[in-house]
Protein backbone atom coordinates (compact mmCIF):
# COMPACT_ATOMS: atom_id res chain seq x y z
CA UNK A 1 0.00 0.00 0.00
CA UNK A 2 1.21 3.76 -1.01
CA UNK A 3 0.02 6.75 1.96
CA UNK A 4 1.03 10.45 1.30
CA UNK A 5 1.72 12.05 4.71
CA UNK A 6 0.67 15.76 4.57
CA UNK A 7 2.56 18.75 6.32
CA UNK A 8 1.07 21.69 7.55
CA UNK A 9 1.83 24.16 10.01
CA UNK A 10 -0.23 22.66 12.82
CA UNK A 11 -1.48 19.46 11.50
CA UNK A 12 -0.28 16.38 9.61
CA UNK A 13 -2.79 13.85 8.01
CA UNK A 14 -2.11 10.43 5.70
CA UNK A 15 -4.42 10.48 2.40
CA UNK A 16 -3.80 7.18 1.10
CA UNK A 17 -2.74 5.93 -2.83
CA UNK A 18 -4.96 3.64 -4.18
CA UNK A 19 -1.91 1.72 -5.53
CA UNK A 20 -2.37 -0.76 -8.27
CA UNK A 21 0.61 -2.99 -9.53
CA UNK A 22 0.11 -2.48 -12.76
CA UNK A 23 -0.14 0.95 -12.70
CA UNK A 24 3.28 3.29 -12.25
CA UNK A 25 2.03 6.28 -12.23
CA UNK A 26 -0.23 8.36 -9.68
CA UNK A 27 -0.85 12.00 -9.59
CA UNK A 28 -2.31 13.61 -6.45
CA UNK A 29 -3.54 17.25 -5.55
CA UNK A 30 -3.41 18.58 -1.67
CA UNK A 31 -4.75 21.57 -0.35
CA UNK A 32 -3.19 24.76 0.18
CA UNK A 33 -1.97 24.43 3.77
CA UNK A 34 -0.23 20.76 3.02
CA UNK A 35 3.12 22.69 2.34
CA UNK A 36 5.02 19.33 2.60
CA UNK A 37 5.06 15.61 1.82
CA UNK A 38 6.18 12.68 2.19
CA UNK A 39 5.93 8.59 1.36
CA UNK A 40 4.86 5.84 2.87
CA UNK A 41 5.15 2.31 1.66
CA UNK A 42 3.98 -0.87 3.10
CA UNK A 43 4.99 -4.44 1.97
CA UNK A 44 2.65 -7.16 2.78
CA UNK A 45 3.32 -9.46 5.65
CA UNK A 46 5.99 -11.82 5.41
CA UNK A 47 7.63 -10.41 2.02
CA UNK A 48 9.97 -7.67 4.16
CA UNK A 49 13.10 -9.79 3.53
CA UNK A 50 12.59 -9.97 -0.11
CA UNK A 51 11.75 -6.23 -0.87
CA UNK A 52 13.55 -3.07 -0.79
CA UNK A 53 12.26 -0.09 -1.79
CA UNK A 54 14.37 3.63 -2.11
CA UNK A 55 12.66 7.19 -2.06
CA UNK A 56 14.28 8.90 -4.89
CA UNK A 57 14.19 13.21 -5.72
CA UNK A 58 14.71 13.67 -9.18
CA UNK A 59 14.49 17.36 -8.32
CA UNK A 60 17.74 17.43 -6.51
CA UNK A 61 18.76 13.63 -7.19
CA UNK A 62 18.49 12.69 -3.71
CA UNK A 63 17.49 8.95 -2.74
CA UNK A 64 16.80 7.36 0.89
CA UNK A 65 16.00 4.09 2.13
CA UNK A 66 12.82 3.22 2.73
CA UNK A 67 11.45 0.67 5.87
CA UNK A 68 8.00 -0.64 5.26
CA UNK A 69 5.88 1.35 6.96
CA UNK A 70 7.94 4.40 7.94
CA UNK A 71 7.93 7.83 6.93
CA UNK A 72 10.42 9.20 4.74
CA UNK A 73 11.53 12.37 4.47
CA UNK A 74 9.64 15.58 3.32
CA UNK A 75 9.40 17.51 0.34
CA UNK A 76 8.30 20.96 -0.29
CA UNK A 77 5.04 20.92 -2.64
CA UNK A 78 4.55 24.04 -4.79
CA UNK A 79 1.54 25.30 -6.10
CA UNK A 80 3.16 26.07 -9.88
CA UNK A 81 4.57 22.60 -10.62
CA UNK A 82 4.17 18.91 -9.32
CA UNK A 83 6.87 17.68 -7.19
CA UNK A 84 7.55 13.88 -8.44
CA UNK A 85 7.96 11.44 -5.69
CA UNK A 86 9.90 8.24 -7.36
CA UNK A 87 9.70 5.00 -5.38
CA UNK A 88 11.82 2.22 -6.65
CA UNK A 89 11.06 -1.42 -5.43
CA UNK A 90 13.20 -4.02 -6.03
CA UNK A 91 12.58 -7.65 -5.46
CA UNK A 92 13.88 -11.19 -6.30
CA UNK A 93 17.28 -10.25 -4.53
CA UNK A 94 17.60 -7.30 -6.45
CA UNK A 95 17.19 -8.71 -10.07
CA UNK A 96 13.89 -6.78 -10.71
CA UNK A 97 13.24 -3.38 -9.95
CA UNK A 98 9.86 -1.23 -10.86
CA UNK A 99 9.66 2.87 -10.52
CA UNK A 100 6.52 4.68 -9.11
CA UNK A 101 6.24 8.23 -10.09
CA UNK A 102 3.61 9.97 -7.45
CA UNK A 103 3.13 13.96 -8.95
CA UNK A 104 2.27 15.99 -6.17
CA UNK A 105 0.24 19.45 -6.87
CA UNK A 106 -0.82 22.29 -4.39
CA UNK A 107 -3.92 23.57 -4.89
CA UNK A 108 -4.73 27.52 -3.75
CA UNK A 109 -7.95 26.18 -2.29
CA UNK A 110 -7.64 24.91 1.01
CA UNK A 111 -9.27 22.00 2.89
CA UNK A 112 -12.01 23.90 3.92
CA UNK A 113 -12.99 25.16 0.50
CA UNK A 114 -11.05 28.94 1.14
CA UNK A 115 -9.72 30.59 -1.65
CA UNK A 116 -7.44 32.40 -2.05
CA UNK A 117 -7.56 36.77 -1.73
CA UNK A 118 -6.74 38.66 -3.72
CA UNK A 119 -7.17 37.03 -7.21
CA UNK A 120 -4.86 36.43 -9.77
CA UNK A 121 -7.60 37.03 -12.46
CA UNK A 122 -8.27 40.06 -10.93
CA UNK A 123 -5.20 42.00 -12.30
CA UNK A 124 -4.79 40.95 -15.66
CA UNK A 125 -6.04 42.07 -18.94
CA UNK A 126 -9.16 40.71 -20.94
CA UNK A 127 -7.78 38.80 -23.97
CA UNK A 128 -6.05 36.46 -20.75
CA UNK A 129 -9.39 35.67 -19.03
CA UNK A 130 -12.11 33.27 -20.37
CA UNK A 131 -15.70 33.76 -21.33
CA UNK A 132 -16.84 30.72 -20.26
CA UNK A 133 -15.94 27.25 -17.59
CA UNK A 134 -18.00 24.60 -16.86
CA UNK A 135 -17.37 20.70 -15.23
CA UNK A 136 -20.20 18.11 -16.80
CA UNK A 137 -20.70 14.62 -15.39
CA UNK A 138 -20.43 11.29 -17.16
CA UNK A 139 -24.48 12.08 -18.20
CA UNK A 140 -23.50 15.42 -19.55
CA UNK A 141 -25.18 17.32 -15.96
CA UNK A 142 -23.44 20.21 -15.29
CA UNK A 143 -21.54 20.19 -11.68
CA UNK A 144 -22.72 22.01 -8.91
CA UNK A 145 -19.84 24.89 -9.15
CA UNK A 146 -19.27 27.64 -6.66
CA UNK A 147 -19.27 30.18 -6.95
CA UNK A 148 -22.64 29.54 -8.98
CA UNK A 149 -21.87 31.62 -11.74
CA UNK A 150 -19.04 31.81 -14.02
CA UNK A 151 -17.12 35.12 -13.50
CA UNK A 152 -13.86 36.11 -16.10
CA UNK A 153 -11.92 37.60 -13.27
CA UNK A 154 -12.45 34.89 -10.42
CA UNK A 155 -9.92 32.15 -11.23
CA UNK A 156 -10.50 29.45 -8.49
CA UNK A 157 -13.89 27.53 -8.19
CA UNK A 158 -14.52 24.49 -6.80
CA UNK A 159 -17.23 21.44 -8.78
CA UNK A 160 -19.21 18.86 -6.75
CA UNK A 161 -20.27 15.42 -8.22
CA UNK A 162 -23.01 13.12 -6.79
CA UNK A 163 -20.95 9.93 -4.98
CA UNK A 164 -21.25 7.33 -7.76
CA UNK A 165 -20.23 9.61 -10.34
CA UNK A 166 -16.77 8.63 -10.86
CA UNK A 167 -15.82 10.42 -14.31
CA UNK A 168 -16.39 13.95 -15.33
CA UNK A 169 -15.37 15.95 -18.46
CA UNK A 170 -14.84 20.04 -18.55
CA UNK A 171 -15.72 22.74 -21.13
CA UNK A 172 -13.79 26.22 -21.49
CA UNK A 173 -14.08 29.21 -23.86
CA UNK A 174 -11.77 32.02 -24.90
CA UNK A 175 -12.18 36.09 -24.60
CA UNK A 176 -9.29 36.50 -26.93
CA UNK A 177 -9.40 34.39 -30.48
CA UNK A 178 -6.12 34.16 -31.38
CA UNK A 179 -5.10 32.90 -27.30
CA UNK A 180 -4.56 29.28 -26.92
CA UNK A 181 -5.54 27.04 -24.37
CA UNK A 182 -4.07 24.07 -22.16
CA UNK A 183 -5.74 21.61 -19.83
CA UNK A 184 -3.33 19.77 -16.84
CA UNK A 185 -5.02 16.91 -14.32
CA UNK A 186 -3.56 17.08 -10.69
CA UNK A 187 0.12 18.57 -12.04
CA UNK A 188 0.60 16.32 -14.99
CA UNK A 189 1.83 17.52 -18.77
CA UNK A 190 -0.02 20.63 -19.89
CA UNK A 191 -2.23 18.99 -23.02
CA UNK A 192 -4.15 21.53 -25.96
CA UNK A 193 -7.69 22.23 -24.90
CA UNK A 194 -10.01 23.21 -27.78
CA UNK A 195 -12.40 26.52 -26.84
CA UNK A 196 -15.85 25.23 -26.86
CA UNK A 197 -15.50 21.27 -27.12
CA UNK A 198 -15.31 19.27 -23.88
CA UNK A 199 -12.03 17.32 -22.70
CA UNK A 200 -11.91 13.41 -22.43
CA UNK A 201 -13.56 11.95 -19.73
CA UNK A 202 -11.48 12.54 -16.62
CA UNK A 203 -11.83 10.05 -13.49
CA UNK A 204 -13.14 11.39 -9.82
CA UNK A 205 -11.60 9.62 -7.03
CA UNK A 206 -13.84 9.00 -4.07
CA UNK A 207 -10.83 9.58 -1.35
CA UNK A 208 -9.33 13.12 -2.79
CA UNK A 209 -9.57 15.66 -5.22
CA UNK A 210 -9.27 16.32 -8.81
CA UNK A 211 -7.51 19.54 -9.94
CA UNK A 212 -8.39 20.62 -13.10
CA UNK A 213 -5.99 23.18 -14.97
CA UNK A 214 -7.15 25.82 -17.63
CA UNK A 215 -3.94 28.16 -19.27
CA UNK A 216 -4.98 30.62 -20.86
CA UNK A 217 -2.47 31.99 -22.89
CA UNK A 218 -2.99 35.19 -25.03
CA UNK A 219 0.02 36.80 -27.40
CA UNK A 220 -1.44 40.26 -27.13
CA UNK A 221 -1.59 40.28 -23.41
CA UNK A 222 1.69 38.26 -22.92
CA UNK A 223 3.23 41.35 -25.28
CA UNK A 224 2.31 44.08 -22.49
CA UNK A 225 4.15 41.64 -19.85
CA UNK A 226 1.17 39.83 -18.43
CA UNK A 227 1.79 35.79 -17.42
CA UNK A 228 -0.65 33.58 -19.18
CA UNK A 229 -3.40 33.26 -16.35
CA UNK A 230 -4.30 29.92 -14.76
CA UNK A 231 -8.02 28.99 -13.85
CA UNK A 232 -8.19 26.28 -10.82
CA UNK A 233 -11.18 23.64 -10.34
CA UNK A 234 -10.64 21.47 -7.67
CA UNK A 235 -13.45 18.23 -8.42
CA UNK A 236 -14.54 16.21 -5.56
CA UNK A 237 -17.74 14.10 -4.72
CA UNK A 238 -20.27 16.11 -2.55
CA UNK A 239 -19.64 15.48 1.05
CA UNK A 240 -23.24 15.01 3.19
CA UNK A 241 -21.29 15.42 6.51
CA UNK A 242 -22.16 13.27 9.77
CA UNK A 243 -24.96 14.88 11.49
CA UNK A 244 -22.00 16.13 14.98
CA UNK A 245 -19.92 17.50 12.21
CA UNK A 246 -19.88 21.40 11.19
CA UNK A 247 -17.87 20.47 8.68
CA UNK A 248 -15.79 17.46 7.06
CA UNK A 249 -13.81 15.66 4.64
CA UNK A 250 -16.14 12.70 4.24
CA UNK A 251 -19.70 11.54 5.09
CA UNK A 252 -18.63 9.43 8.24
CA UNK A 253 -18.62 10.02 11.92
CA UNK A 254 -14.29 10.50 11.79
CA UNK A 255 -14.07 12.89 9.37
CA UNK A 256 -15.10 16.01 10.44
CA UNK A 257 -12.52 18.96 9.97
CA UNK A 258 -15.17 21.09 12.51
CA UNK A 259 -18.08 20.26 15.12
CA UNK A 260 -21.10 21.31 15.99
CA UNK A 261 -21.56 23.14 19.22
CA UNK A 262 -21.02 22.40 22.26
CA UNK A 263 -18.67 19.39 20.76
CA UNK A 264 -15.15 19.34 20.47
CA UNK A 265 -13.38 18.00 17.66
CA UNK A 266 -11.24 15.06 18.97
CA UNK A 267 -8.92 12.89 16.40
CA UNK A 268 -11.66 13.72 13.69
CA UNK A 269 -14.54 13.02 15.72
CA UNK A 270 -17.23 15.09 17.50
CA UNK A 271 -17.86 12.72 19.85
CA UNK A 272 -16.86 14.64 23.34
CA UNK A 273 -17.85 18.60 25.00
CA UNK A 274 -14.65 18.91 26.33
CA UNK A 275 -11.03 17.43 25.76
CA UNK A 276 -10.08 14.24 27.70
CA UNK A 277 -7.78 14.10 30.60
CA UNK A 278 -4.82 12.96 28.15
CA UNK A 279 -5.21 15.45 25.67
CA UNK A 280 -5.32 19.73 25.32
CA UNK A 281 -7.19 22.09 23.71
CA UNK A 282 -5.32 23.61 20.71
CA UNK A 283 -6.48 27.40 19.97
CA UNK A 284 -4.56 27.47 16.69
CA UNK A 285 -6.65 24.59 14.85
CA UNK A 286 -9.57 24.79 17.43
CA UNK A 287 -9.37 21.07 18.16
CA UNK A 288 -8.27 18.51 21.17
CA UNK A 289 -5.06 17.09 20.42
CA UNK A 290 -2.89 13.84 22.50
CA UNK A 291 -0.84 14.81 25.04
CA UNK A 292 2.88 13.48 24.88
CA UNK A 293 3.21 9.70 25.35
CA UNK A 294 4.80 10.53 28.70
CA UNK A 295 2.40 12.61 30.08
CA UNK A 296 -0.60 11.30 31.75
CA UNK A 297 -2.54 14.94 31.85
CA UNK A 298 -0.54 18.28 29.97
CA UNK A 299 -1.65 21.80 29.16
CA UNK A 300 0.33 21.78 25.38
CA UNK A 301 2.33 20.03 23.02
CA UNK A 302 5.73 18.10 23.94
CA UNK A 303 7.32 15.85 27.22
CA UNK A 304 7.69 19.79 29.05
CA UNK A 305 4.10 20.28 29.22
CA UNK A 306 2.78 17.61 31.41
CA UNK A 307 1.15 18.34 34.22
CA UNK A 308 0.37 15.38 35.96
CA UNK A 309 2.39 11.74 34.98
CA UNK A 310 1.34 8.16 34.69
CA UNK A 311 2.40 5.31 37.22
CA UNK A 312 5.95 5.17 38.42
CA UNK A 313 6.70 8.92 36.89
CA UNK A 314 7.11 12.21 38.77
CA UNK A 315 6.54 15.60 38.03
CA UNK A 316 9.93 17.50 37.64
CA UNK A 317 8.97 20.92 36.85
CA UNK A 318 11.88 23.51 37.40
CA UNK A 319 10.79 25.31 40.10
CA UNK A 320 8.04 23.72 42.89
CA UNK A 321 5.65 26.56 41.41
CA UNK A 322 5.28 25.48 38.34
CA UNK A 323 2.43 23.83 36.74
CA UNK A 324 4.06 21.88 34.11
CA UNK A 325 7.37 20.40 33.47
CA UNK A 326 8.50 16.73 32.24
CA UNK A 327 7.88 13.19 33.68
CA UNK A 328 10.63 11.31 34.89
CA UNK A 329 11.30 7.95 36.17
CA UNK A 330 14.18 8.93 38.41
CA UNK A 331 14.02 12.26 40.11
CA UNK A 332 17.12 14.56 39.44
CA UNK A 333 20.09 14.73 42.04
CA UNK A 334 18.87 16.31 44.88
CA UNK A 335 15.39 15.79 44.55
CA UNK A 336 13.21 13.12 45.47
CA UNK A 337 9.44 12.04 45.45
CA UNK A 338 6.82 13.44 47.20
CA UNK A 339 3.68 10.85 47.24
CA UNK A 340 0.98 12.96 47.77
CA UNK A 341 1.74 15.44 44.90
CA UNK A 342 3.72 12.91 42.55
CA UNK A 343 6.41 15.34 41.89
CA UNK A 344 9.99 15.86 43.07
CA UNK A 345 10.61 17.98 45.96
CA UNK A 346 13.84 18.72 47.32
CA UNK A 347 14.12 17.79 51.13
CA UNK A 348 13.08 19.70 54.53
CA UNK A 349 15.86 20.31 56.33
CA UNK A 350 16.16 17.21 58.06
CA UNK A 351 17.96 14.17 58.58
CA UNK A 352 17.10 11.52 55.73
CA UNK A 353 16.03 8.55 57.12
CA UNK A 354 16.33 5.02 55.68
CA UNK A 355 14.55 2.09 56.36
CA UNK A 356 14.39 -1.07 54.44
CA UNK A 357 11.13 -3.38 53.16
CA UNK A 358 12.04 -7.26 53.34
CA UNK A 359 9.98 -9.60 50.64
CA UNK A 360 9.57 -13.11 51.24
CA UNK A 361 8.31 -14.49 47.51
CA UNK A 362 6.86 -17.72 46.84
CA UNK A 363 9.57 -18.32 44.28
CA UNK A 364 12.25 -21.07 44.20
CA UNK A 365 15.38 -18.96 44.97
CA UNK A 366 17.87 -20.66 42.41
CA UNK A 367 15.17 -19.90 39.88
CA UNK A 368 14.76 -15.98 40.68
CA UNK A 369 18.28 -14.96 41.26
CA UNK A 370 19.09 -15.69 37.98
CA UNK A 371 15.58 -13.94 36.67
CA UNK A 372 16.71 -10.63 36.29
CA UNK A 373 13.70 -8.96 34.58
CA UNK A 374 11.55 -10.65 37.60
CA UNK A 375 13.80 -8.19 40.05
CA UNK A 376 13.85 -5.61 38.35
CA UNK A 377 9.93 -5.87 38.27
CA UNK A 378 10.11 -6.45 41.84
CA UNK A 379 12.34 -2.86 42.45
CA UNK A 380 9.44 -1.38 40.04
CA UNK A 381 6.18 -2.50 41.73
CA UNK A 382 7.82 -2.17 45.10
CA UNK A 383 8.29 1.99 44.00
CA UNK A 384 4.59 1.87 42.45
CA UNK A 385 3.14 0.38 45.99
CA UNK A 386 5.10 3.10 48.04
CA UNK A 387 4.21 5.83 45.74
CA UNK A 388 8.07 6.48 44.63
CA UNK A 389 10.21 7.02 41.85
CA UNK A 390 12.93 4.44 41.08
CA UNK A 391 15.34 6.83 42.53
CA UNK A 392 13.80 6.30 45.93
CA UNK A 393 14.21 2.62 45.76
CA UNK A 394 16.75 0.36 45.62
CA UNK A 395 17.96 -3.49 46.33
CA UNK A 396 19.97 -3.85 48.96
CA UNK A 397 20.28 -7.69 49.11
CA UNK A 398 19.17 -10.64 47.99
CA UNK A 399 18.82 -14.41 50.07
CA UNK A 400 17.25 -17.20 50.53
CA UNK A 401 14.83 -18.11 52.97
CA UNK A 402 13.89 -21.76 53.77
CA UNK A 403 14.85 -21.97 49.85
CA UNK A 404 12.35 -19.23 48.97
CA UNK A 405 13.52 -15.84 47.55
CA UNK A 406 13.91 -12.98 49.76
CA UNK A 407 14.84 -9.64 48.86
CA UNK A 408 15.69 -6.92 51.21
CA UNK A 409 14.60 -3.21 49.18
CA UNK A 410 16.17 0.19 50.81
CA UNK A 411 13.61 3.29 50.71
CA UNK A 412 15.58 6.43 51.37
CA UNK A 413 12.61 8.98 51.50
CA UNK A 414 12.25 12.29 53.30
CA UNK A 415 8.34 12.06 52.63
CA UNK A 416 7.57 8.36 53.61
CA UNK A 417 8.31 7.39 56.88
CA UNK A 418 8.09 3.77 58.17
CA UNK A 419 5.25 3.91 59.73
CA UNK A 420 3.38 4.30 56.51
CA UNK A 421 4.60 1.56 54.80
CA UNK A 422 3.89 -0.53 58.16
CA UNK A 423 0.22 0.05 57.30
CA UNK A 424 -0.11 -1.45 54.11
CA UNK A 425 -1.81 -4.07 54.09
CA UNK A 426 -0.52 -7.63 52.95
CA UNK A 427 -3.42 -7.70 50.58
CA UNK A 428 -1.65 -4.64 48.54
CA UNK A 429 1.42 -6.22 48.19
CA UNK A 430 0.18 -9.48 47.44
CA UNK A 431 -2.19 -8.19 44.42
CA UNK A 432 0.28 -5.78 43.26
CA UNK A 433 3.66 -8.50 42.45
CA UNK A 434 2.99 -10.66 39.73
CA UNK A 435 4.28 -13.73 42.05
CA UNK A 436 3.12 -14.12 45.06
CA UNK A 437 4.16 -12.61 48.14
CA UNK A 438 4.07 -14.27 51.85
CA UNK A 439 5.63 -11.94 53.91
CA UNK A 440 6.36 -8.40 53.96
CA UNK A 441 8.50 -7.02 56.61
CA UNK A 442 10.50 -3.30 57.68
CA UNK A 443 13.53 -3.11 59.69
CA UNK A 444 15.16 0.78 60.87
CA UNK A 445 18.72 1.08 59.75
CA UNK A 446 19.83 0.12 62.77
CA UNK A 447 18.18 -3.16 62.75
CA UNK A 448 20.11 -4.41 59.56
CA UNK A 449 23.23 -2.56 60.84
CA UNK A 450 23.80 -3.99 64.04
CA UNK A 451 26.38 -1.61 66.49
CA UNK A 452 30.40 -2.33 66.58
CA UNK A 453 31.11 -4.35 69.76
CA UNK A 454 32.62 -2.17 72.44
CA UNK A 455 36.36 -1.91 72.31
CA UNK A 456 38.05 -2.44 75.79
CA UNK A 457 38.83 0.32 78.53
CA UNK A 458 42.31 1.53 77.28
CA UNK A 459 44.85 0.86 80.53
CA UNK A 460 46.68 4.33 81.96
CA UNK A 461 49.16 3.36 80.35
CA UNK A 462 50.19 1.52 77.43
CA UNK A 463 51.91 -1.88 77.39
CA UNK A 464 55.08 -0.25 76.16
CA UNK A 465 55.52 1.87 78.78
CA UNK A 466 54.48 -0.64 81.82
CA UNK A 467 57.49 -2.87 80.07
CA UNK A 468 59.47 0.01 79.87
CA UNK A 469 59.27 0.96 83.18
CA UNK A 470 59.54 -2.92 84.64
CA UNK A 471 62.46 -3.00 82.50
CA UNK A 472 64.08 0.11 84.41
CA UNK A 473 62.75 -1.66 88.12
CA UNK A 474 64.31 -4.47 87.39
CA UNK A 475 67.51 -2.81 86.12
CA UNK A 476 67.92 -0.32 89.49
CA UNK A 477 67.28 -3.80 91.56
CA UNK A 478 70.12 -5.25 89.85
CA UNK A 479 72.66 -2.45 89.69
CA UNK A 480 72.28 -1.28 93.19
CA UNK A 481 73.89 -4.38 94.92
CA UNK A 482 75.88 -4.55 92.33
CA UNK A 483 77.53 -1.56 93.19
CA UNK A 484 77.46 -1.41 96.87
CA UNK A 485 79.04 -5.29 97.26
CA UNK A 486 81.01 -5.12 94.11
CA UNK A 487 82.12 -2.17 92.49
CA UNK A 488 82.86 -0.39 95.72
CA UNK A 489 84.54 -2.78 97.51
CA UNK A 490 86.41 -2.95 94.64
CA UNK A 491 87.45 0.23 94.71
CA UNK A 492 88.72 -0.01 98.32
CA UNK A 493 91.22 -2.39 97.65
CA UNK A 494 92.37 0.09 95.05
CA UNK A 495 92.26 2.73 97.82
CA UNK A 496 95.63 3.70 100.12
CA UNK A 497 94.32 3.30 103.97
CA UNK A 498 94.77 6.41 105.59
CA UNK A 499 93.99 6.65 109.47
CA UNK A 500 91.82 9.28 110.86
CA UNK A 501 91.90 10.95 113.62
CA UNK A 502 91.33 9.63 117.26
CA UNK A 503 91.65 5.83 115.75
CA UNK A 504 94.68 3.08 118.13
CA UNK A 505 97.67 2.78 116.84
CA UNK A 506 97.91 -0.32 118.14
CA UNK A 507 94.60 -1.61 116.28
CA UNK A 508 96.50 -0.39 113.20
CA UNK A 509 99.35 -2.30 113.68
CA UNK A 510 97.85 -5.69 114.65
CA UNK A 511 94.77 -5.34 112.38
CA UNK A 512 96.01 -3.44 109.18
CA UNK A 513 99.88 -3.94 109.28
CA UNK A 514 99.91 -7.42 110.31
CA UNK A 515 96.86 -9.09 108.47
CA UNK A 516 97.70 -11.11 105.76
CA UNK A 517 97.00 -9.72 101.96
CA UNK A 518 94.49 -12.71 101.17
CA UNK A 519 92.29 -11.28 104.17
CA UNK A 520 92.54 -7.50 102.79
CA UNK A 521 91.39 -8.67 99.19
CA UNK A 522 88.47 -10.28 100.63
């Protein structure tokens, strides 16, 4: 299947190609707002392996890749001449390869039937203008044209066809005689139209428009410098819009372009009298459009303007003030979640404190410590039951227990204390883990972190210097005997006797003089 994807400045919409094999080439006409294009081709199921297909420019001889089913990349798409989108698809390895020219026209007329002010037709001379301009179905009925009339100077009209009329034919006539005249079909080759006789029969698709293309080109007026003047019918099938719709691109209930008050128009429907809760009101094309995939509520367009985020996302708006900001899983350094408001707060000005959550799973342990996805869902609905981001939350360790599987999750959480989590019930936990849970504990920090044993009273002094001074005791016990019944008797015998005063001579004689040496030594 071939789908055009159409650019505007606030909108993009898919009109699809009614792509036939045989068939190679397609023109197309968009409004005047779809100021870019692109391609999308998709290859039926199971032939992806066997097909490539490349986007090719011939415009500025660019060419891409193409994926089956994604979007290339855009084109401008003027309003003078067709852009020519060129898809190549090879197959059989390569071996065969077929080229699909797509022409692409902009129209003046937009979706919603506007033309455009002021008009080319307006400021040119007579000879360039027609007398005449007229769109005939297949039973020679004249289309229902607006404006009504036929007026020289008005160049842009628009011609509605009953649905089941699917070819039409068109009839122009010349001011000037000697002026010629071209026809051109949604941006293809310019081709002579006769003034007066009607073209060949021209086919009306039922999904889109048909642009019809009368030059009028006159030699007198193309002398004083006037361009040859170009009158624009868009063709299209009358449209009986669904009864919600104001207005609309097609007769069903998801097509309508506006609604009907109080509705609101809603992914082309008027279904709703005010937006949803994951979608905003857009001024600019007076519609309800999706919020951002990671927003669960927003107030505009893009991940910044959510205002309130689905499960296991916080708020992280740039200041605490502000009503929007992005959705994250992990709160930013600094920061962490705040249950009640599901957005992240930086901290009173208190001590953090952490407490841990202990699991006891029904799970063989063997089997679930080598599961990592089953943990990691395990951190993630443990963070969705406390009302935390994944920042909050974290394992701490991992056991077994009577050869079930026990985890042991740290919450370090200035808004959550214990307590709280000591009233959930087991009935939570149990519903919310996708295997079942049989016990659910909390221990304080100091529970898993038991105190240091005491050291022992430090002495007055240390060890050294009790051996130290031991060491000295024992030395002064051993030198002072030492001297006094050594040394210094030693030095006595070294000594010359000399009597004092008042002492016997005759004790000297008999007890110094006359002793023998052997008793003086000792």
């Amino acid at each position: 299947s071939l789908e055009l994807v159409l650019s505007s400045l606030t909108v993009e919409r898919r009109a699809p190609i009614f792509w036939q094999y045989s068939e190679i080439k397609y023109s197309l006409t968009v409004p005047s707002e779809a100021v870019a294009a692109a391609l999308v081709a998709t290859v039926g199921p199971g032939y992806e392996d066997e097909v490539e297909m490349y986007f090719h420019l011939p415009e500025d001889g660019t060419s891409q890749k193409l994926a089956t089913g994604v979007i290339s990349s855009f084109v401008d798409v003027p309003t003078e001449e067709a852009t020519r989108l060129v898809l190549e698809v090879k197959t059989e390895k390569g071996v065969r390869a077929t080229n699909y020219t797509i022409a692409v026209l902009r129209s003046t007329i937009t979706s919603s039937y506007q033309f455009v002010i002021p008009d080319a037709a307006e400021s040119v001379p007579p000879a360039s203008t027609l007398t005449g301009l007229m769109v005939y179905n297949t039973f020679g009925a004249p289309a229902r044209m607006n404006p009504f009339f036929f007026v020289p100077q008005r160049s842009q009209y628009i011609a509605t066809l009953d649905f089941g009329i699917d070819w039409c034919w068109i009839v122009a006539s010349k001011n000037d005689p000697d002026s010629a005249m071209e026809l051109r079909v949604n941006g293809q080759d310019w081709t002579a139209l006769e003034s007066g006789i009607g073209s060949s029969l021209l086919p009306v698709s039922n999904h889109g428009w048909l642009l019809l293309e009368v030059r009028v080109s006159s030699p007198s007026a193309m002398s004083t410098g006037s361009a040859p003047l170009v009158y624009q019918v868009v063709v299209a099938h009358q449209v009986i819009c669904h009864e919600r719709c104001r207005s609309c691109f097609g007769p069903t209930e998801s097509q309508c372009l506006r609604c009907r008050a109080p509705l609101v128009l809603f992914e082309g429907k008027c279904e709703l009298t005010g937006c949803p809760p994951d979608a905003y009101y857009e001024w600019q094309s007076y519609q309800c459009r999706r919020c951002h995939g990671s927003c669960a509520q927003c107030r505009g367009p893009g991940s910044t303007a959510c205002s309130l985020c689905p499960a296991l996302a916080f708020l992280a708006p740039t200041a605490w003030e502000d009503a929007e900001g992005p959705c994250v899983m992990m709160c930013p350094v600094g920061t962490f979640a705040h249950p009640p408001s599901r957005r992240c707060r930086r901290p009173p000005s208190v001590v953090v404190k952490t407490f841990y959550v202990r699991l006891v799973f029904r799970e063989p342990y063997e089997r679930a410590r080598q599961n990592s996805s089953l943990q990691e869902s395990i951190i993630n609905t443990t963070a969705f039951v406390l009302g935390l981001s994944l920042s909050d939350v974290r394992p701490f360790s991992a056991s077994s227990n009577n050869k079930r599987f026990q985890i042991t999750i740290e919450v370090v959480s200035p808004f959550l204390p214990k307590a709280d989590v000591d009233r959930v019930s087991i009935d939570s936990w149990f519903g919310a883990y996708e295997v079942p849970v049989d016990l659910v504990t909390t221990h304080t920090w100091d529970e898993l972190h038991p105190p240091m044993p005491a050291f022992p009273d430090e002495p007055l002094l240390p060890m050294w210097a009790l051996g130290l001074i031991a060491s000295g005791g024992m030395t002064v016990l051993v030198l002072i005997p030492l001297y006094l019944f050594y040394f210094r008797r030693l030095a006595n015998t070294t000594k010359r006797y000399r009597a004092r005063v008042g002492i016997d001579p005759v004790f000297l004689h008999e007890v110094v003089d006359e002793a023998p040496a052997w008793v003086l030594r000792r």
